[in-house]
Protein backbone atom coordinates (compact mmCIF):
# COMPACT_ATOMS: atom_id res chain seq x y z
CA UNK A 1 10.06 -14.63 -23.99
CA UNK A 2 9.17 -16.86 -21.33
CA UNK A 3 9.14 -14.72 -17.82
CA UNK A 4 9.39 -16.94 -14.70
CA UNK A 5 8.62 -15.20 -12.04
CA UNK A 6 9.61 -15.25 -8.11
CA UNK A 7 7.17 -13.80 -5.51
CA UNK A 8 8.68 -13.14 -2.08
CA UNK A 9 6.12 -12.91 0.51
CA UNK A 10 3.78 -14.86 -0.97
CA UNK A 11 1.52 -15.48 2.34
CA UNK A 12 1.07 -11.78 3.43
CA UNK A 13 -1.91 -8.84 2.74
CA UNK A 14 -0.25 -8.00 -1.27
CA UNK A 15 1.84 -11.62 -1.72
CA UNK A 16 -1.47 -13.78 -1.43
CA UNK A 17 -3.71 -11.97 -4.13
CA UNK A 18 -0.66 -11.15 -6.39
CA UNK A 19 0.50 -14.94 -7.13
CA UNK A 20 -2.98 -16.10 -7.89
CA UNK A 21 -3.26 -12.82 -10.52
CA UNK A 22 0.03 -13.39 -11.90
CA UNK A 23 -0.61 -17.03 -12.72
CA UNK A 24 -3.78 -16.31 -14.31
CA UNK A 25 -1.69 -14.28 -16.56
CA UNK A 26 1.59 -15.95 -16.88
CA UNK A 27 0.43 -19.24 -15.86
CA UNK A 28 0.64 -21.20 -13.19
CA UNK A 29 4.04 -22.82 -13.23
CA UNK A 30 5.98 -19.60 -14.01
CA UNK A 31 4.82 -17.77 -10.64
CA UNK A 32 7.11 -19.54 -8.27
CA UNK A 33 5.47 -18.35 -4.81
CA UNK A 34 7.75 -18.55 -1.39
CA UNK A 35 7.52 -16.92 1.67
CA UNK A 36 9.45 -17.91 5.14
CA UNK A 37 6.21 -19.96 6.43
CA UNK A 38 3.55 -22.08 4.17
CA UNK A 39 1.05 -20.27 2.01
CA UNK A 40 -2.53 -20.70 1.27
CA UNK A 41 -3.75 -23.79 0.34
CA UNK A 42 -4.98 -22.36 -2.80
CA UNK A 43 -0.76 -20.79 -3.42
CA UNK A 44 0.48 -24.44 -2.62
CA UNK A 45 -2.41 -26.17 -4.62
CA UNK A 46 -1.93 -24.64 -7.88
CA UNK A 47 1.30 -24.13 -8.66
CA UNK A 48 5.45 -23.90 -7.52
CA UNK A 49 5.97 -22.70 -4.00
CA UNK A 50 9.50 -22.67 -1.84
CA UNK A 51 10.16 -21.85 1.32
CA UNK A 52 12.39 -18.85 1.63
CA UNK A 53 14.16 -16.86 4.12
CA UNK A 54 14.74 -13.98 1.50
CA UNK A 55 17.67 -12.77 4.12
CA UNK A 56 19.70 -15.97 3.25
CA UNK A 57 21.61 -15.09 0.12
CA UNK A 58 22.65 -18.26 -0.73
CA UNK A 59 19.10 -19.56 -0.56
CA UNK A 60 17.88 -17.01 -2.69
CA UNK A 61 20.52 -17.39 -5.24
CA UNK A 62 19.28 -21.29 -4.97
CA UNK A 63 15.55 -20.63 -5.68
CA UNK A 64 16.33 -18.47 -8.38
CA UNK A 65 18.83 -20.58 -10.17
CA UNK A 66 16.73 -23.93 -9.26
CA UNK A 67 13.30 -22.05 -11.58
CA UNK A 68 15.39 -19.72 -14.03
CA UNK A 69 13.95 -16.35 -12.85
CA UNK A 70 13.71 -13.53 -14.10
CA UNK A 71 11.44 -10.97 -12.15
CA UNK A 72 11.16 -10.83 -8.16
CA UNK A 73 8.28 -9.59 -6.77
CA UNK A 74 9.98 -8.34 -3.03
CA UNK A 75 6.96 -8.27 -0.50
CA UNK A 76 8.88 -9.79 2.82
CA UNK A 77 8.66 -6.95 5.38
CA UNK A 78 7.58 -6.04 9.06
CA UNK A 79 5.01 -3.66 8.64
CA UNK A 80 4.27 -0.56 10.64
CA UNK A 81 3.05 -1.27 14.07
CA UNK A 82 4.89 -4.98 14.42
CA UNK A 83 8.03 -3.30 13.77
CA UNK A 84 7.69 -0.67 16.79
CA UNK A 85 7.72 -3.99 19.36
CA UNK A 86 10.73 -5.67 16.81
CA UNK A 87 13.04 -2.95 16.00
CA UNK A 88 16.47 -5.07 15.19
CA UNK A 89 14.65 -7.51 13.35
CA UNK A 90 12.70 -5.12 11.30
CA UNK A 91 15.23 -3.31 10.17
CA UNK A 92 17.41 -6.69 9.45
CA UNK A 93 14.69 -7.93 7.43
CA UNK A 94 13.28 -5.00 5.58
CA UNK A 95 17.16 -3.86 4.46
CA UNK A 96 18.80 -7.19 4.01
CA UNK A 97 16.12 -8.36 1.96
CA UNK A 98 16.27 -5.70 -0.08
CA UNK A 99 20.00 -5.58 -0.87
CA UNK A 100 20.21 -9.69 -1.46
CA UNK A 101 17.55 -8.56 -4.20
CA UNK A 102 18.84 -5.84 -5.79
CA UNK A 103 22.57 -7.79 -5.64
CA UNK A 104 21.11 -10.38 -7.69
CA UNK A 105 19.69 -7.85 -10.39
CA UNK A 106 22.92 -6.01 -10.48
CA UNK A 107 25.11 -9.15 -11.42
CA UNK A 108 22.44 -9.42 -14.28
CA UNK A 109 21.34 -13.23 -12.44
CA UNK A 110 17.53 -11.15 -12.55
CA UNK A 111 16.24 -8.73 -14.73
CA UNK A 112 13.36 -6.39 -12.97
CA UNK A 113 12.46 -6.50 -9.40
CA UNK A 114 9.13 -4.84 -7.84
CA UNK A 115 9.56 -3.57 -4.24
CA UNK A 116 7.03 -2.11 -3.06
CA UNK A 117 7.11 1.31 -0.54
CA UNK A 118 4.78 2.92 1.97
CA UNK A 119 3.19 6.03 2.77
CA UNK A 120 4.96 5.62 6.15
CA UNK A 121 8.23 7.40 4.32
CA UNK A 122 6.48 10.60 5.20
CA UNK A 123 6.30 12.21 8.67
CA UNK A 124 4.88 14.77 11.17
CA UNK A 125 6.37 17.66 8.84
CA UNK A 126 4.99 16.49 5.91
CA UNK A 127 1.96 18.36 4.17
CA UNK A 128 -0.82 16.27 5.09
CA UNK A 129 -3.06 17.63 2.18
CA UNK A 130 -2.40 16.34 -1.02
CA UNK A 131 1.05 15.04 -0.17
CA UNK A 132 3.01 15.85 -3.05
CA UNK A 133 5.62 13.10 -4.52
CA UNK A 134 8.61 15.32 -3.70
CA UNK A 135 7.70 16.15 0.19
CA UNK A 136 9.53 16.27 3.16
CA UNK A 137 10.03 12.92 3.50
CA UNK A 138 11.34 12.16 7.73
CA UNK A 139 9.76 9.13 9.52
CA UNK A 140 9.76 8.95 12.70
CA UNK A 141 8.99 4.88 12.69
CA UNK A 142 11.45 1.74 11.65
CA UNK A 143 8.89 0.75 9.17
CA UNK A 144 9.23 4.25 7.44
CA UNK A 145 12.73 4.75 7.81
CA UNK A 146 13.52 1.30 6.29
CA UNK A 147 11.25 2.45 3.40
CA UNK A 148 12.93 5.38 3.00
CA UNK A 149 16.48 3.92 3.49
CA UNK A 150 15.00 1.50 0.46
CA UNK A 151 14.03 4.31 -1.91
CA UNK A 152 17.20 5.45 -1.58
CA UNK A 153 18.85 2.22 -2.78
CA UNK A 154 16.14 1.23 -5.37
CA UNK A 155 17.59 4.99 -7.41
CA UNK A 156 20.95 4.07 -6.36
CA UNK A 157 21.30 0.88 -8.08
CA UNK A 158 19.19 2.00 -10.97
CA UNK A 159 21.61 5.35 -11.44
CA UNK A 160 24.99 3.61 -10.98
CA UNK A 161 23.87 -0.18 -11.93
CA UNK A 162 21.13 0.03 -14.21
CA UNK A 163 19.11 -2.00 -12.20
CA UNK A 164 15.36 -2.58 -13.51
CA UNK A 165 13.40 -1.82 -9.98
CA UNK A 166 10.38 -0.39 -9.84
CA UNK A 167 8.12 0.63 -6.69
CA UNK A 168 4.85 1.85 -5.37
CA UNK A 169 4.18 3.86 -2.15
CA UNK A 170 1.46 2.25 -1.08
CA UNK A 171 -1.34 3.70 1.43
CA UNK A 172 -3.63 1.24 3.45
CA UNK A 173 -4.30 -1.85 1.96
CA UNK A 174 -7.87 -3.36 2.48
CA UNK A 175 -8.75 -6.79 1.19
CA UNK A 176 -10.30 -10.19 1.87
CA UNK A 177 -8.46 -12.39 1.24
CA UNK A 178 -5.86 -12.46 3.92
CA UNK A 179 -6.01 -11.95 8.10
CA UNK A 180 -3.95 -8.07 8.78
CA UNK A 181 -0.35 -8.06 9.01
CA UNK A 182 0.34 -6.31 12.18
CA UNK A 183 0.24 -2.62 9.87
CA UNK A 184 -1.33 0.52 11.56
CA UNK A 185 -3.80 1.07 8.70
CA UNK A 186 -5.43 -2.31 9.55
CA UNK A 187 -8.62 -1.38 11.09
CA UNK A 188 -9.70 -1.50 8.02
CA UNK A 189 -9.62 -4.70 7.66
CA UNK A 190 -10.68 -5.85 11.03
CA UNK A 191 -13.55 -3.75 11.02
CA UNK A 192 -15.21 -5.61 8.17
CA UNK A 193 -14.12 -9.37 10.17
CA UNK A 194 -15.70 -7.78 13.25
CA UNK A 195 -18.90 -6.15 11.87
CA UNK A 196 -19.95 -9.71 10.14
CA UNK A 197 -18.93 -11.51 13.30
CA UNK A 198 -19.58 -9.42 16.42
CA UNK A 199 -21.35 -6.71 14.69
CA UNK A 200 -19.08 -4.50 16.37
CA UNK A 201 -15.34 -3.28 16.62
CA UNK A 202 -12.85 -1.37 18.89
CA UNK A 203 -10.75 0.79 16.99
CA UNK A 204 -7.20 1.57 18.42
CA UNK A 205 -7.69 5.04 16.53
CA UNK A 206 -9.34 7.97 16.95
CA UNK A 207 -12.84 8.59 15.13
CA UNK A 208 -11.35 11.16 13.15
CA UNK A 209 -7.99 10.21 12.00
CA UNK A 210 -8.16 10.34 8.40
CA UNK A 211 -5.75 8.32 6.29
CA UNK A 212 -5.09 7.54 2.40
CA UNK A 213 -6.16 3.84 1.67
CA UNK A 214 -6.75 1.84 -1.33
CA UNK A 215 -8.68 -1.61 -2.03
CA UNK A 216 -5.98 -4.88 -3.11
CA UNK A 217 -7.70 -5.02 -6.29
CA UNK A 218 -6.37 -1.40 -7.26
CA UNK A 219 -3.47 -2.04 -5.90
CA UNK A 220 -2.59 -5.19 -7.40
CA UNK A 221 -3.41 -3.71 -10.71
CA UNK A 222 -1.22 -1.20 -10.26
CA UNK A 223 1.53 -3.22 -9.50
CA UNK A 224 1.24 -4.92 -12.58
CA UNK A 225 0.83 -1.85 -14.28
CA UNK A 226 3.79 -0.17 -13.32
CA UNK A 227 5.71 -3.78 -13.76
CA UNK A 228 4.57 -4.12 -17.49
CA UNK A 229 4.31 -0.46 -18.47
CA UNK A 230 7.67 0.19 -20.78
CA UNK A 231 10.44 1.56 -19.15
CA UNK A 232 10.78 4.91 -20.62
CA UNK A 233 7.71 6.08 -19.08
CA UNK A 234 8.87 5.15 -15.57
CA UNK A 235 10.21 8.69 -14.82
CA UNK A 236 10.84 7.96 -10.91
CA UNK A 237 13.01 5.31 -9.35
CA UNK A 238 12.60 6.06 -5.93
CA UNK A 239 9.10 4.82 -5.92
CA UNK A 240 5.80 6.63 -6.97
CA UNK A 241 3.12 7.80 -5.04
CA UNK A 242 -0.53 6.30 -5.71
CA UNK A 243 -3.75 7.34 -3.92
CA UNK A 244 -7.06 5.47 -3.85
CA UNK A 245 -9.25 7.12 -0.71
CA UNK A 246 -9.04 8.92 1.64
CA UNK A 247 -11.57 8.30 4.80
CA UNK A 248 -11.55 8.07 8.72
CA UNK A 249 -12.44 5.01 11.17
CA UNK A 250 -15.75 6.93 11.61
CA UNK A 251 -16.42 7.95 7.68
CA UNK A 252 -15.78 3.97 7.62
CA UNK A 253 -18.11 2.67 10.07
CA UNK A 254 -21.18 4.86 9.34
CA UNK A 255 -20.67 3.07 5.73
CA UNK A 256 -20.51 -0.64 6.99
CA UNK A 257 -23.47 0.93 9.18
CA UNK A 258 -25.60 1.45 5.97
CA UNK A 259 -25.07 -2.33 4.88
CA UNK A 260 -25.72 -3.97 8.89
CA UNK A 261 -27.63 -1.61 10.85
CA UNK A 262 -26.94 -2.73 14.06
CA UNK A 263 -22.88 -1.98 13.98
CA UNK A 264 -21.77 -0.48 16.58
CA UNK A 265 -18.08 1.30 17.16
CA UNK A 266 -15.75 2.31 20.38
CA UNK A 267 -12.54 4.04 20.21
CA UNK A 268 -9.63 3.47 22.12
CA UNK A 269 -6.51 4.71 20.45
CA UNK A 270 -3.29 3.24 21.41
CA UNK A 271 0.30 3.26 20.39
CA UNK A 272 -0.56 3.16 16.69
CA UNK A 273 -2.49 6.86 16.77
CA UNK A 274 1.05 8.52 17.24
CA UNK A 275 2.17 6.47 13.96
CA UNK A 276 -1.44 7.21 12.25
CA UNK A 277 -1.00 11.24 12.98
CA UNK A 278 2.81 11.19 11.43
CA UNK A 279 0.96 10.12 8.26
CA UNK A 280 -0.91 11.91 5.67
CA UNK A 281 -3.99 12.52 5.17
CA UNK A 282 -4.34 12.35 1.36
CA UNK A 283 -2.01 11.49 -1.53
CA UNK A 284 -1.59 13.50 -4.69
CA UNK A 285 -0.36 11.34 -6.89
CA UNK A 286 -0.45 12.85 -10.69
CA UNK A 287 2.89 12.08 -11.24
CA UNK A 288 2.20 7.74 -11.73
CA UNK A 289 -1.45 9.11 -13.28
CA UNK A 290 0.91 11.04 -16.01
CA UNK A 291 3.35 8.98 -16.60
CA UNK A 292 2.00 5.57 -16.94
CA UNK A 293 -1.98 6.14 -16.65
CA UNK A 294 -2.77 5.11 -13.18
CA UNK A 295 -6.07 5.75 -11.57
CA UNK A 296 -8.09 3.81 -9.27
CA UNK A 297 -11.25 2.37 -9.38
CA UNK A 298 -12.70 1.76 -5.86
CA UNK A 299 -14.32 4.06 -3.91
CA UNK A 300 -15.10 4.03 0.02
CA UNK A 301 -18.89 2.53 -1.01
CA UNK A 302 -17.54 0.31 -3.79
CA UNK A 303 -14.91 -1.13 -1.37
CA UNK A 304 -17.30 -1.81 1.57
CA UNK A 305 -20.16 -3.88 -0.77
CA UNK A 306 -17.37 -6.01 -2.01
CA UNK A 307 -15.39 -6.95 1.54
CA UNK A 308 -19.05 -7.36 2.98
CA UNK A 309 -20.00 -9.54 -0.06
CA UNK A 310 -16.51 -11.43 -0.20
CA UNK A 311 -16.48 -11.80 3.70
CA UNK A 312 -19.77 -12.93 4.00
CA UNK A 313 -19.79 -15.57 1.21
CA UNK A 314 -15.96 -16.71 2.51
């Protein structure tokens, strides 16, 4: 059966790598890409792309009508640290969005939806260690109380609607492709900008705040994992945690220190350390391992080589 399939957010951190992996899979002109503001050249280039304010119903109900689709991919959000200075909005978007998605799947106009969660659910009671999937779960940011709010809904509508949604909490996402999004995990990616350009970075953490992150290409694949795997062996509806590794601003740097010697790194924590140290530390997540064979591939060396490679050659 011929899948056509809608991407929402298609110029952020996830939206920009996913659409060029779908298409190589699907093809291009069944990944219809959108997003609220043009996408990469490379998006626009080789296949559909709409723009899309996901929180106008009746323009979503358009775009999906207009390319017959059958799957949404729902990655329009205000992440972490953005949505501290934009409080109304970010909670408009991240909720509205949601529910003009999960509408559509409920009055059987779509058949699956992907919406993807956050580590930020959890908060300063949470186990750090290990974070289990069932943990206190009580945010103390909009970001992570519109992800939990979302949870929520996504089991809702799947208990009482049989809706086909599936979702991924996902830790710190570090790729090359795309500029950060305004998240509080995205020193990560600056760092590796700065070190190839400056050679050094200020990072508005603390040396020693360890945090759960995972490279795009893990995290990509295990969106499509969890998107293709059959539906009996997606056990949790809420949305699944899924670790890659674990490290600190300082574990980070004295590895980008082994590839350019002459990095250098200052500290100066700012509003985003009180979000970072709400947050765990590590993720257990043998739950999405069990059920539908997760496991990543990218380690804190493997991930370093290949933004300094990518970075430098881009």
């Amino acid at each position: 059966m011929q899948e056509n399939i809608l991407v929402i957010g298609s110029s952020g951190q996830i939206g920009s790598e996913l659409v060029l992996e779908l298409r190589k899979i699907y093809g291009n002109s069944s990944i219809i890409a959108s997003d609220i503001i043009p996408s990469s050249d490379e998006i626009i280039s080789s296949g559909p792309f709409e723009i899309l304010d996901v929180t106008d119903s009746k323009k979503l109900l358009e775009v999906v009508k207009k390319h017959d689709i059958s799957q949404v991919y729902l990655l329009a959000a205000i992440l972490s640290a953005n949505a501290e200075e934009k409080v109304n909005l970010a909670w408009s978007l991240n909720m509205s969005s949601l529910f003009n998605v999960l509408n559509l799947a409920k009055e059987r106009v779509i058949r699956k939806i992907f919406w993807p969660s956050s580590i930020a659910v959890f908060g300063p009671n949470t186990d750090k260690i290990n974070t289990p999937q069932f943990a206190i779960t009580e945010p103390n940011t909009v970001y992570g109380i519109s992800k939990l709010a979302g949870e929520r809904w996504c089991e809702y509508y799947f208990n009482k609607f049989n809706v086909d949604v599936v979702s991924l909490r996902y830790p710190g996402l570090i790729g090359w492709k795309s500029l950060p999004g305004g998240g509080t995990t995205d020193y990560a990616v600056e760092i590796f900008h700065e070190a190839i350009k400056n050679k050094k970075y200020n990072c508005f953490l603390k040396k020693d705040s360890t945090l759960p992150m995972m490279y795009m290409s893990d995290a990509i694949n295990a969106t499509l994992n969890i998107m293709t795997t059959e539906a009996k062996n997606v056990k949790i509806r809420s949305s699944y945690n899924i670790a890659g590794v674990s490290f600190s601003p300082k574990e980070i740097s004295d590895e980008i220190q082994r590839n350019i010697s002459e990095f250098s790194i200052t500290y100066t924590p700012d509003f985003r350390q009180k979000i970072a140290d709400s947050w765990p530390n590590s993720i257990d997540d043998s739950r999405a391992q069990k059920d539908w064979k997760w496991k990543a591939e990218f380690d804190l060396p493997k991930i370093t080589s290949d933004m300094l490679k990518n970075l430098t050659a881009n």
